[in-house]
Every structure is written in structure tokens, then in C-alpha cells.
PDB file of N, CA and C in Angstrom:
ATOM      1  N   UNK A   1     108.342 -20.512 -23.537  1.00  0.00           N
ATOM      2  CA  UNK A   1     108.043 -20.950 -24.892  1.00  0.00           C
ATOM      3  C   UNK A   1     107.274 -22.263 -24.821  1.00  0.00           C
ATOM      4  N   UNK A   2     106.550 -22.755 -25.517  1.00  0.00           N
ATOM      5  CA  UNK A   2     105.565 -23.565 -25.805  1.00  0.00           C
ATOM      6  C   UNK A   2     106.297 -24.463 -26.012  1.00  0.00           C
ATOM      7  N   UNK A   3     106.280 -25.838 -25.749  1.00  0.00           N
ATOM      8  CA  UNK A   3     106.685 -27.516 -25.578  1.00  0.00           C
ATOM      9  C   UNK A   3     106.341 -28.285 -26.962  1.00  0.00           C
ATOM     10  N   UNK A   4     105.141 -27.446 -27.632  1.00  0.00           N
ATOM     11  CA  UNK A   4     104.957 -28.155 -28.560  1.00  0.00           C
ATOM     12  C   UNK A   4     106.092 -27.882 -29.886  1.00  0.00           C
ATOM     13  N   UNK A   5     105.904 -28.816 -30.681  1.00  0.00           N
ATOM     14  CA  UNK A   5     106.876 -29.048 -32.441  1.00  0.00           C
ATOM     15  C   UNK A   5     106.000 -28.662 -33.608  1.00  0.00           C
ATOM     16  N   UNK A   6     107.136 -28.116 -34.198  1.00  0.00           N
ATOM     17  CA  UNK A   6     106.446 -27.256 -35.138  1.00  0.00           C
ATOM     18  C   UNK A   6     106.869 -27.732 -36.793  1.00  0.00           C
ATOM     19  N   UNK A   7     106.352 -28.127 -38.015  1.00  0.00           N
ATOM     20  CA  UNK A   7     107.497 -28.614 -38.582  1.00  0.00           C
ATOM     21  C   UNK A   7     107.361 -27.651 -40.232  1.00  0.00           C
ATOM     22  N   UNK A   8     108.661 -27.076 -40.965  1.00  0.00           N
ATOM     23  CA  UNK A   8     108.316 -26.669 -41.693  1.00  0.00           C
ATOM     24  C   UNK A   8     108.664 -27.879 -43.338  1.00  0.00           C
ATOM     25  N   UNK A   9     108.195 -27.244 -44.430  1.00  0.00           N
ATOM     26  CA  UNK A   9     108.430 -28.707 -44.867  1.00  0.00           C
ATOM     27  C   UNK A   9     108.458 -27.664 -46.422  1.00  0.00           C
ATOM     28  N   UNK A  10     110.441 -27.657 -47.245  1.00  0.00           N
ATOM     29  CA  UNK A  10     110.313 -27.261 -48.720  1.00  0.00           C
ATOM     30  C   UNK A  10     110.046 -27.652 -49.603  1.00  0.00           C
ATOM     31  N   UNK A  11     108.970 -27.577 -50.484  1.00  0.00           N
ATOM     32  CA  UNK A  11     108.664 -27.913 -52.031  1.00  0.00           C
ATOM     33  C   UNK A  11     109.149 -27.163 -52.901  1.00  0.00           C
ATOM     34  N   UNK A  12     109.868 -27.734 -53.804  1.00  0.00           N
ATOM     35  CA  UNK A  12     110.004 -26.989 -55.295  1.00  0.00           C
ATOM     36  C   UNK A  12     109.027 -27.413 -56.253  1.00  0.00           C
ATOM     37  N   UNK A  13     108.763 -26.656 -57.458  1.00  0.00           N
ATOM     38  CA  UNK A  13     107.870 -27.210 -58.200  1.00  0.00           C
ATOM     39  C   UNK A  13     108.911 -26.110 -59.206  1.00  0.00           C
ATOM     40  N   UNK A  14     108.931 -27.203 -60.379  1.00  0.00           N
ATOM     41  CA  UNK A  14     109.502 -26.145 -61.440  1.00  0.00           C
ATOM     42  C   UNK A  14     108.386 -26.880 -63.307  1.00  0.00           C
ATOM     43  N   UNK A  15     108.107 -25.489 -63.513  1.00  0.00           N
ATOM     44  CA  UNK A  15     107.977 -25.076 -64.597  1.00  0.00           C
ATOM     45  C   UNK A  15     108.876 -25.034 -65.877  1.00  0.00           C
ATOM     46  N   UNK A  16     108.457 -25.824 -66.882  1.00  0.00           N
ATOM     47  CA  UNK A  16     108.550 -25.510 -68.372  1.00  0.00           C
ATOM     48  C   UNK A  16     107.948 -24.989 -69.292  1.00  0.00           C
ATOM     49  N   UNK A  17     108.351 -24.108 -70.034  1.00  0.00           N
ATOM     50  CA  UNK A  17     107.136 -23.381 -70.327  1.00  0.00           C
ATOM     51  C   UNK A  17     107.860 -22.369 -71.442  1.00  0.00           C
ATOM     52  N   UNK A  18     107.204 -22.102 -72.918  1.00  0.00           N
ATOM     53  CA  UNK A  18     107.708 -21.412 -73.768  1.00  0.00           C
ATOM     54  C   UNK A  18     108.327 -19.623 -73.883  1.00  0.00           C
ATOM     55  N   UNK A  19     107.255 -19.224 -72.748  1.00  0.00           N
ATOM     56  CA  UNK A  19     107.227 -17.900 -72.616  1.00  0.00           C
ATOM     57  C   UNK A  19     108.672 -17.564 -72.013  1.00  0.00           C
ATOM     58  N   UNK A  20     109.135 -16.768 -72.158  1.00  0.00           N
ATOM     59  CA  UNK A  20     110.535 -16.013 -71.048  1.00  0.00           C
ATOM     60  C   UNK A  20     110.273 -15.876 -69.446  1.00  0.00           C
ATOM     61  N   UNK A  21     109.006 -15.411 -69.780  1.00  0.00           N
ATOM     62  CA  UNK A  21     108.866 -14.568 -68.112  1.00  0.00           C
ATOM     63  C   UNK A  21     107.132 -15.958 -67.990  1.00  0.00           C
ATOM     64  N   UNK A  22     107.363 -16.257 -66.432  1.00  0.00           N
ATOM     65  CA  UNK A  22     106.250 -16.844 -65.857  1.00  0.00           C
ATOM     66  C   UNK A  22     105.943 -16.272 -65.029  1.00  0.00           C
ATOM     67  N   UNK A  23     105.171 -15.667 -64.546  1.00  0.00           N
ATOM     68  CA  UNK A  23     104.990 -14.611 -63.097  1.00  0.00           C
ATOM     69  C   UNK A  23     103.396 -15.096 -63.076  1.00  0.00           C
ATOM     70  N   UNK A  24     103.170 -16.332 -62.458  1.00  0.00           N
ATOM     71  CA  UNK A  24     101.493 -17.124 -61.741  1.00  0.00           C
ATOM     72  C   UNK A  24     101.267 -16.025 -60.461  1.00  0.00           C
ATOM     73  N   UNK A  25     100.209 -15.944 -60.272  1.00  0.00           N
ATOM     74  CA  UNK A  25      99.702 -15.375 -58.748  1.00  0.00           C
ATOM     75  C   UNK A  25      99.700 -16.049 -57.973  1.00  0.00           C
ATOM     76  N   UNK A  26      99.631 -17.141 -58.240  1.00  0.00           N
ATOM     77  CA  UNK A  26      99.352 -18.414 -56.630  1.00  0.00           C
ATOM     78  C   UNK A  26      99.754 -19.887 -57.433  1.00  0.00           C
ATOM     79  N   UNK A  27      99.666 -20.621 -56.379  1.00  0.00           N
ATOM     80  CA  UNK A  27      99.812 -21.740 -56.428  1.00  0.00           C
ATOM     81  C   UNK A  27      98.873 -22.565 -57.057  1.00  0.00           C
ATOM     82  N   UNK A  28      97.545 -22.193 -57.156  1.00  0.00           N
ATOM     83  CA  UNK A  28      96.012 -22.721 -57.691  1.00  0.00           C
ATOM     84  C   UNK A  28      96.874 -22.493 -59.480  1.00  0.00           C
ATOM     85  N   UNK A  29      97.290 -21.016 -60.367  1.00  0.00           N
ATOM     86  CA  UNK A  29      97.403 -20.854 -61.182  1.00  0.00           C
ATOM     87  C   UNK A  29      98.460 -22.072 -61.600  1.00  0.00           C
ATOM     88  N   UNK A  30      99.504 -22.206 -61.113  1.00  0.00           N
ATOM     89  CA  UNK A  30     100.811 -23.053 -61.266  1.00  0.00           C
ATOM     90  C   UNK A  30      99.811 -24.191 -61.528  1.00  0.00           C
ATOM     91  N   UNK A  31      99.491 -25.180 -60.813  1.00  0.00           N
ATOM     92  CA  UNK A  31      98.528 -26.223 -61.023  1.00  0.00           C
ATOM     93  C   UNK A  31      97.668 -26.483 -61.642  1.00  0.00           C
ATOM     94  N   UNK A  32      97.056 -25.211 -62.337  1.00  0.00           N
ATOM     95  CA  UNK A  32      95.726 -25.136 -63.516  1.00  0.00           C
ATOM     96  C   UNK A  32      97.370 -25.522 -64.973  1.00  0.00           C
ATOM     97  N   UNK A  33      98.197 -24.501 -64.734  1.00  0.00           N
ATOM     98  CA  UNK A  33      98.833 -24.349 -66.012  1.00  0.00           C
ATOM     99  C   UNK A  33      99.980 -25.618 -66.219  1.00  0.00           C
ATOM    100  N   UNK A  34      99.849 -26.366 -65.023  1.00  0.00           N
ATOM    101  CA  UNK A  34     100.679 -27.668 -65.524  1.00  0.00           C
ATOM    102  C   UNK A  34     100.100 -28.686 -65.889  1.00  0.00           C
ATOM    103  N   UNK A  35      98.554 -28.935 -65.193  1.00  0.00           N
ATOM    104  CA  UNK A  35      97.452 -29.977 -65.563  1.00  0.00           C
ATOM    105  C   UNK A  35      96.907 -30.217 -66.014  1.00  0.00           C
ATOM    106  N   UNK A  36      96.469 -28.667 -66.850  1.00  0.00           N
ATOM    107  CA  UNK A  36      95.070 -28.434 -67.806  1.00  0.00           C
ATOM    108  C   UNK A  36      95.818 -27.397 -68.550  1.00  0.00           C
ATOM    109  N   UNK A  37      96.812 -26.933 -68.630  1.00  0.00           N
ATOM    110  CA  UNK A  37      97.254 -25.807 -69.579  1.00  0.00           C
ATOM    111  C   UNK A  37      98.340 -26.347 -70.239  1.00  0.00           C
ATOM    112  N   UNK A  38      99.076 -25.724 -71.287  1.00  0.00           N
ATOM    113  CA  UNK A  38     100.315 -25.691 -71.483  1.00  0.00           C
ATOM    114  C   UNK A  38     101.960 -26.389 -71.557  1.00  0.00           C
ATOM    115  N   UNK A  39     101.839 -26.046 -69.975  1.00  0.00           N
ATOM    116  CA  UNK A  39     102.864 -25.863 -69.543  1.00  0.00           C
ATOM    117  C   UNK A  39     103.355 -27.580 -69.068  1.00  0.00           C
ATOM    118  N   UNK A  40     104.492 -27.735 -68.422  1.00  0.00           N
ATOM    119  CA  UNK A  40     104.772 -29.229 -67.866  1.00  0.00           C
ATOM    120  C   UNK A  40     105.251 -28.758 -66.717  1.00  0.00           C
ATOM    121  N   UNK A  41     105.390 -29.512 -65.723  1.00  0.00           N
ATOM    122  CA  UNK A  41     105.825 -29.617 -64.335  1.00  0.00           C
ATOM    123  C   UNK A  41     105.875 -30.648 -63.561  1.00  0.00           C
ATOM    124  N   UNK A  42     107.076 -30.173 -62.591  1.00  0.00           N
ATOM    125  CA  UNK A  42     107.187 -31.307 -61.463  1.00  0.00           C
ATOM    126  C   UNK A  42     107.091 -30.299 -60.353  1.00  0.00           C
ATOM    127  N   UNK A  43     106.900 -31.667 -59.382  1.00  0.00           N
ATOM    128  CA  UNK A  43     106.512 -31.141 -57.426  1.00  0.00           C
ATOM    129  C   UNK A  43     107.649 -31.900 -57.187  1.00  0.00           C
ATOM    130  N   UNK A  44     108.416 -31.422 -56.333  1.00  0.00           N
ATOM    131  CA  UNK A  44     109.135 -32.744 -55.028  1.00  0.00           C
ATOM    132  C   UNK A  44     109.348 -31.963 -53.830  1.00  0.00           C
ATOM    133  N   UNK A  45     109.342 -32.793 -52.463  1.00  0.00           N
ATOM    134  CA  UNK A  45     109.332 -32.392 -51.652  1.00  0.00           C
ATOM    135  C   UNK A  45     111.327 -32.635 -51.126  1.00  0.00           C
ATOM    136  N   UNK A  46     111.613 -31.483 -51.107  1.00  0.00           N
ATOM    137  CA  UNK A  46     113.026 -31.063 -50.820  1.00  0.00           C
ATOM    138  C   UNK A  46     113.572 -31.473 -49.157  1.00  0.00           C
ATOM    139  N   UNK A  47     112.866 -30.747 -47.873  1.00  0.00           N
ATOM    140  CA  UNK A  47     113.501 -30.745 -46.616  1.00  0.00           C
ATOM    141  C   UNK A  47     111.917 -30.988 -45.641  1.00  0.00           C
ATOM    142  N   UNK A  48     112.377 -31.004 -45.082  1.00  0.00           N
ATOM    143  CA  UNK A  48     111.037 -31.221 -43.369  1.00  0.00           C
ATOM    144  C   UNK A  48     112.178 -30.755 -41.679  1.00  0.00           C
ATOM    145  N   UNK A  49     112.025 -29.622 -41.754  1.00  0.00           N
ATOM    146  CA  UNK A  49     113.153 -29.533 -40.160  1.00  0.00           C
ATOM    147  C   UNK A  49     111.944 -28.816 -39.554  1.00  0.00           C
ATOM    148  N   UNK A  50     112.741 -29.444 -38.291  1.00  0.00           N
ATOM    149  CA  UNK A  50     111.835 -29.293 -36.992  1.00  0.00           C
ATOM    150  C   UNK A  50     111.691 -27.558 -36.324  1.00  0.00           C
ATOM    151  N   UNK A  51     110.870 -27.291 -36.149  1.00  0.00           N
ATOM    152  CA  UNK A  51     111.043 -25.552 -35.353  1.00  0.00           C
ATOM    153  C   UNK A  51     110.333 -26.214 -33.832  1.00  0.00           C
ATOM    154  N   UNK A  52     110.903 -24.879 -33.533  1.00  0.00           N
ATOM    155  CA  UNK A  52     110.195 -24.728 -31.896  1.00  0.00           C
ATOM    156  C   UNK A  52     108.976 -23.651 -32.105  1.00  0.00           C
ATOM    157  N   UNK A  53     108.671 -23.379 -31.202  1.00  0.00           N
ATOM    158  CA  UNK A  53     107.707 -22.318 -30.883  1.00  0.00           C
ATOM    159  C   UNK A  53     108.529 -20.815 -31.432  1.00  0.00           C
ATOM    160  N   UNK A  54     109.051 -19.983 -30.826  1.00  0.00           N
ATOM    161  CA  UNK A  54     110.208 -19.092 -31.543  1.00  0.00           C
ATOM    162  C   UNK A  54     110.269 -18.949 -32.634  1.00  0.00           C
ATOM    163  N   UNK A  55     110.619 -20.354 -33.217  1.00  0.00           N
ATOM    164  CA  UNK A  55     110.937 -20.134 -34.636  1.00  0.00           C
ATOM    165  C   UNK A  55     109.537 -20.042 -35.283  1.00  0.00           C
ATOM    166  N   UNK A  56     108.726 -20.933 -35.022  1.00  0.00           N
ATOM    167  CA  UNK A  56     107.058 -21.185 -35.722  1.00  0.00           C
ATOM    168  C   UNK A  56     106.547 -19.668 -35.743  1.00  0.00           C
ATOM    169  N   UNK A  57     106.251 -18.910 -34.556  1.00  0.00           N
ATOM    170  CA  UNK A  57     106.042 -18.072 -34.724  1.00  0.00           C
ATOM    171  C   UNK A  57     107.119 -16.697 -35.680  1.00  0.00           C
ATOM    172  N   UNK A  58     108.182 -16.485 -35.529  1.00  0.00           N
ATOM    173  CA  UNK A  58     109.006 -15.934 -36.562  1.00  0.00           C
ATOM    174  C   UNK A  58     108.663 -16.656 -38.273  1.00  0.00           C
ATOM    175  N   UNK A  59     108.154 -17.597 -38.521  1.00  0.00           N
ATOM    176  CA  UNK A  59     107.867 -18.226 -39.890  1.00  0.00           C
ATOM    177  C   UNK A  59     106.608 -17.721 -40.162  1.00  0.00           C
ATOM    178  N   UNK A  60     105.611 -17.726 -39.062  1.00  0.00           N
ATOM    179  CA  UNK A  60     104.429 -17.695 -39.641  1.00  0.00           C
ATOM    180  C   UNK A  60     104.551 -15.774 -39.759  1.00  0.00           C
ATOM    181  N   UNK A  61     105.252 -15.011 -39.414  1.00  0.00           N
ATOM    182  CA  UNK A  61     105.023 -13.771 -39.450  1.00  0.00           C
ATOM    183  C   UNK A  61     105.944 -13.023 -40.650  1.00  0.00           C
ATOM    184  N   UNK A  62     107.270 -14.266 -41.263  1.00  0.00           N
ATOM    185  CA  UNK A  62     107.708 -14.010 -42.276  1.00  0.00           C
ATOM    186  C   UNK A  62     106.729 -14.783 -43.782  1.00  0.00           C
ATOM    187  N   UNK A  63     105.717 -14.769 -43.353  1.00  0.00           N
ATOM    188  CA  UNK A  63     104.508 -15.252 -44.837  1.00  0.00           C
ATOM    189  C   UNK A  63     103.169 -14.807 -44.886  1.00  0.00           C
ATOM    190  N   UNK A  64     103.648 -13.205 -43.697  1.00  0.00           N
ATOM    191  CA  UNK A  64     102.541 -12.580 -43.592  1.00  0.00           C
ATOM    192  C   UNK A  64     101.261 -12.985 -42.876  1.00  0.00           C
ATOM    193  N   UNK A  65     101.524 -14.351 -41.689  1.00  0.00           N
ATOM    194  CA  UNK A  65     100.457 -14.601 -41.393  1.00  0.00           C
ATOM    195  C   UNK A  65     100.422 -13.954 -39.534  1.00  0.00           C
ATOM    196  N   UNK A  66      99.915 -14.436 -38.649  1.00  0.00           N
ATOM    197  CA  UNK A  66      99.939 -14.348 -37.216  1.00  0.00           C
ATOM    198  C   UNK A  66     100.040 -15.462 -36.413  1.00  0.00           C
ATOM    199  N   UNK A  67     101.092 -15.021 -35.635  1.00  0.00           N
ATOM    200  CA  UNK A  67     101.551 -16.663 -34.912  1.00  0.00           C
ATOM    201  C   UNK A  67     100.040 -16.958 -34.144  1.00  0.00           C
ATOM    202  N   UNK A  68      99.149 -16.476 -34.108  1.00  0.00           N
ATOM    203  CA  UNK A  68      98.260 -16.830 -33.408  1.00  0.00           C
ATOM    204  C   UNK A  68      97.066 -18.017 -34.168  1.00  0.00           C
ATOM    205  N   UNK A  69      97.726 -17.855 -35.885  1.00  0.00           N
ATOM    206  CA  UNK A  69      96.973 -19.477 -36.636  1.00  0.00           C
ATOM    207  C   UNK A  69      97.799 -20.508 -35.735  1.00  0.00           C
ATOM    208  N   UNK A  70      98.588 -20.718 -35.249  1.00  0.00           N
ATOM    209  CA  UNK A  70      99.219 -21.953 -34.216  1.00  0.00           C
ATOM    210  C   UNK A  70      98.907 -21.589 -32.955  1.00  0.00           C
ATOM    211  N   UNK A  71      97.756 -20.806 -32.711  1.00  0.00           N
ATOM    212  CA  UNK A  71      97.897 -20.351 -31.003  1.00  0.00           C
ATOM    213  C   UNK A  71      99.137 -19.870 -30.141  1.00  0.00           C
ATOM    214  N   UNK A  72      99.591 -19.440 -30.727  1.00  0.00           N
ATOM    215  CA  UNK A  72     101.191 -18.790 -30.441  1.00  0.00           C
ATOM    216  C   UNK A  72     101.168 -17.264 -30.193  1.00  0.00           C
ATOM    217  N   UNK A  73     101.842 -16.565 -29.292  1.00  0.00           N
ATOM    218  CA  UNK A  73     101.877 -14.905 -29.077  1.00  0.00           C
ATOM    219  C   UNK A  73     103.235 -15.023 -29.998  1.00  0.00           C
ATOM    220  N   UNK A  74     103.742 -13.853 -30.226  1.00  0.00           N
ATOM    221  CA  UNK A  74     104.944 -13.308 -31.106  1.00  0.00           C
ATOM    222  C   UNK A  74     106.417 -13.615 -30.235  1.00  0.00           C
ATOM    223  N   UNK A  75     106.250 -14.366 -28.937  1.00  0.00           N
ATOM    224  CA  UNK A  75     107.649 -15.131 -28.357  1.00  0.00           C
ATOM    225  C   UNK A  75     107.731 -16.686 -28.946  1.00  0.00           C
ATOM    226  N   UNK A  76     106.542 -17.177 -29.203  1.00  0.00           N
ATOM    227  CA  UNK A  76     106.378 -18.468 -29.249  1.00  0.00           C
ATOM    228  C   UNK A  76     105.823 -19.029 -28.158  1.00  0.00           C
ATOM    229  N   UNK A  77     105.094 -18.556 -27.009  1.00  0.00           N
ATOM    230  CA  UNK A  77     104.513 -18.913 -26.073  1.00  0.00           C
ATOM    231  C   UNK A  77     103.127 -19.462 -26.508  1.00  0.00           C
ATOM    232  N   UNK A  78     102.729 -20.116 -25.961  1.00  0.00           N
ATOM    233  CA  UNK A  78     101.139 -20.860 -25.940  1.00  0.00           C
ATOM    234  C   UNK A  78     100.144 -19.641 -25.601  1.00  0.00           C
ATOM    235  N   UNK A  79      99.513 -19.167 -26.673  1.00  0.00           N
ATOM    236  CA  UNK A  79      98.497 -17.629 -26.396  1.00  0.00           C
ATOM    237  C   UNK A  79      97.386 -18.294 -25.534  1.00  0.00           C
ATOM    238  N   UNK A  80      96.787 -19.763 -25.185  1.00  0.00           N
ATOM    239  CA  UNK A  80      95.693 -20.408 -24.971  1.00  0.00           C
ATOM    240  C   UNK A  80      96.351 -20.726 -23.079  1.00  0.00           C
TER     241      UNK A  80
END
């Protein structure tokens, strides 16, 4: 496994907003509709814990991406 640190880091952002149901597509929409729309909101940043390689790669493949945006194979090894 790879030597290097990996770090993941939680934001909440919560919405006020008249409607019942909010269902945004992305994160760009959330930010149009708290800044320039509507709606009100806050950001705060919640946690920051450390991963290894292992875990980095298991994160980046639970958000649909490929451990290989960190140069990582699917153990957490250094693909480079």
C-alpha cells in the first residue's frame, strides 16, 4: 500500500426553503439557489480524518470515481 495520506473532509450545507420537497442536481444548483435565488443557507465544515491508501481508494470508488484520480490501483497501491 502506498505511504502517502489521504484526507477526507464533511460538509453540511442545509437549506431553507418554502417548498416541501428540494431535490437540486448538484452542488452548482444548491449555490445558485442560496445566493441568487430564493432560498437561505449555510456551509460548515463538520470532520477532516485521515485515510490511507485502502481506504482512499475504497472512497473514491464509493462516489463513483477511479482510484486511479489519486494514482492508486483498487488495493491502494501507488499505480505510478
Amino acid at each position: 500500500m502506498t505511504t502517502r495520506k489521504f484526507y477526507k473532509t464533511t460538509f453540511t450545507v442545509t437549506v431553507l426553503h418554502e417548498e416541501k420537497v428540494y431535490t437540486p442536481d448538484n452542488l452548482e444548483d444548491v449555490h445558485h439557489d442560496i445566493t441568487d435565488g430564493d432560498f437561505s443557507g449555510t456551509f460548515e465544515q463538520n470532520k477532516t480524518v485521515e485515510l490511507n491508501g485502502k481506504q482512499a481508494a475504497s472512497e473514491l470508488q464509493k462516489m463513483a470515481s477511479d482510484p486511479s484520480w489519486f494514482r492508486l490501483d483498487e488495493d491502494g497501491n501507488d499505480s505510478e
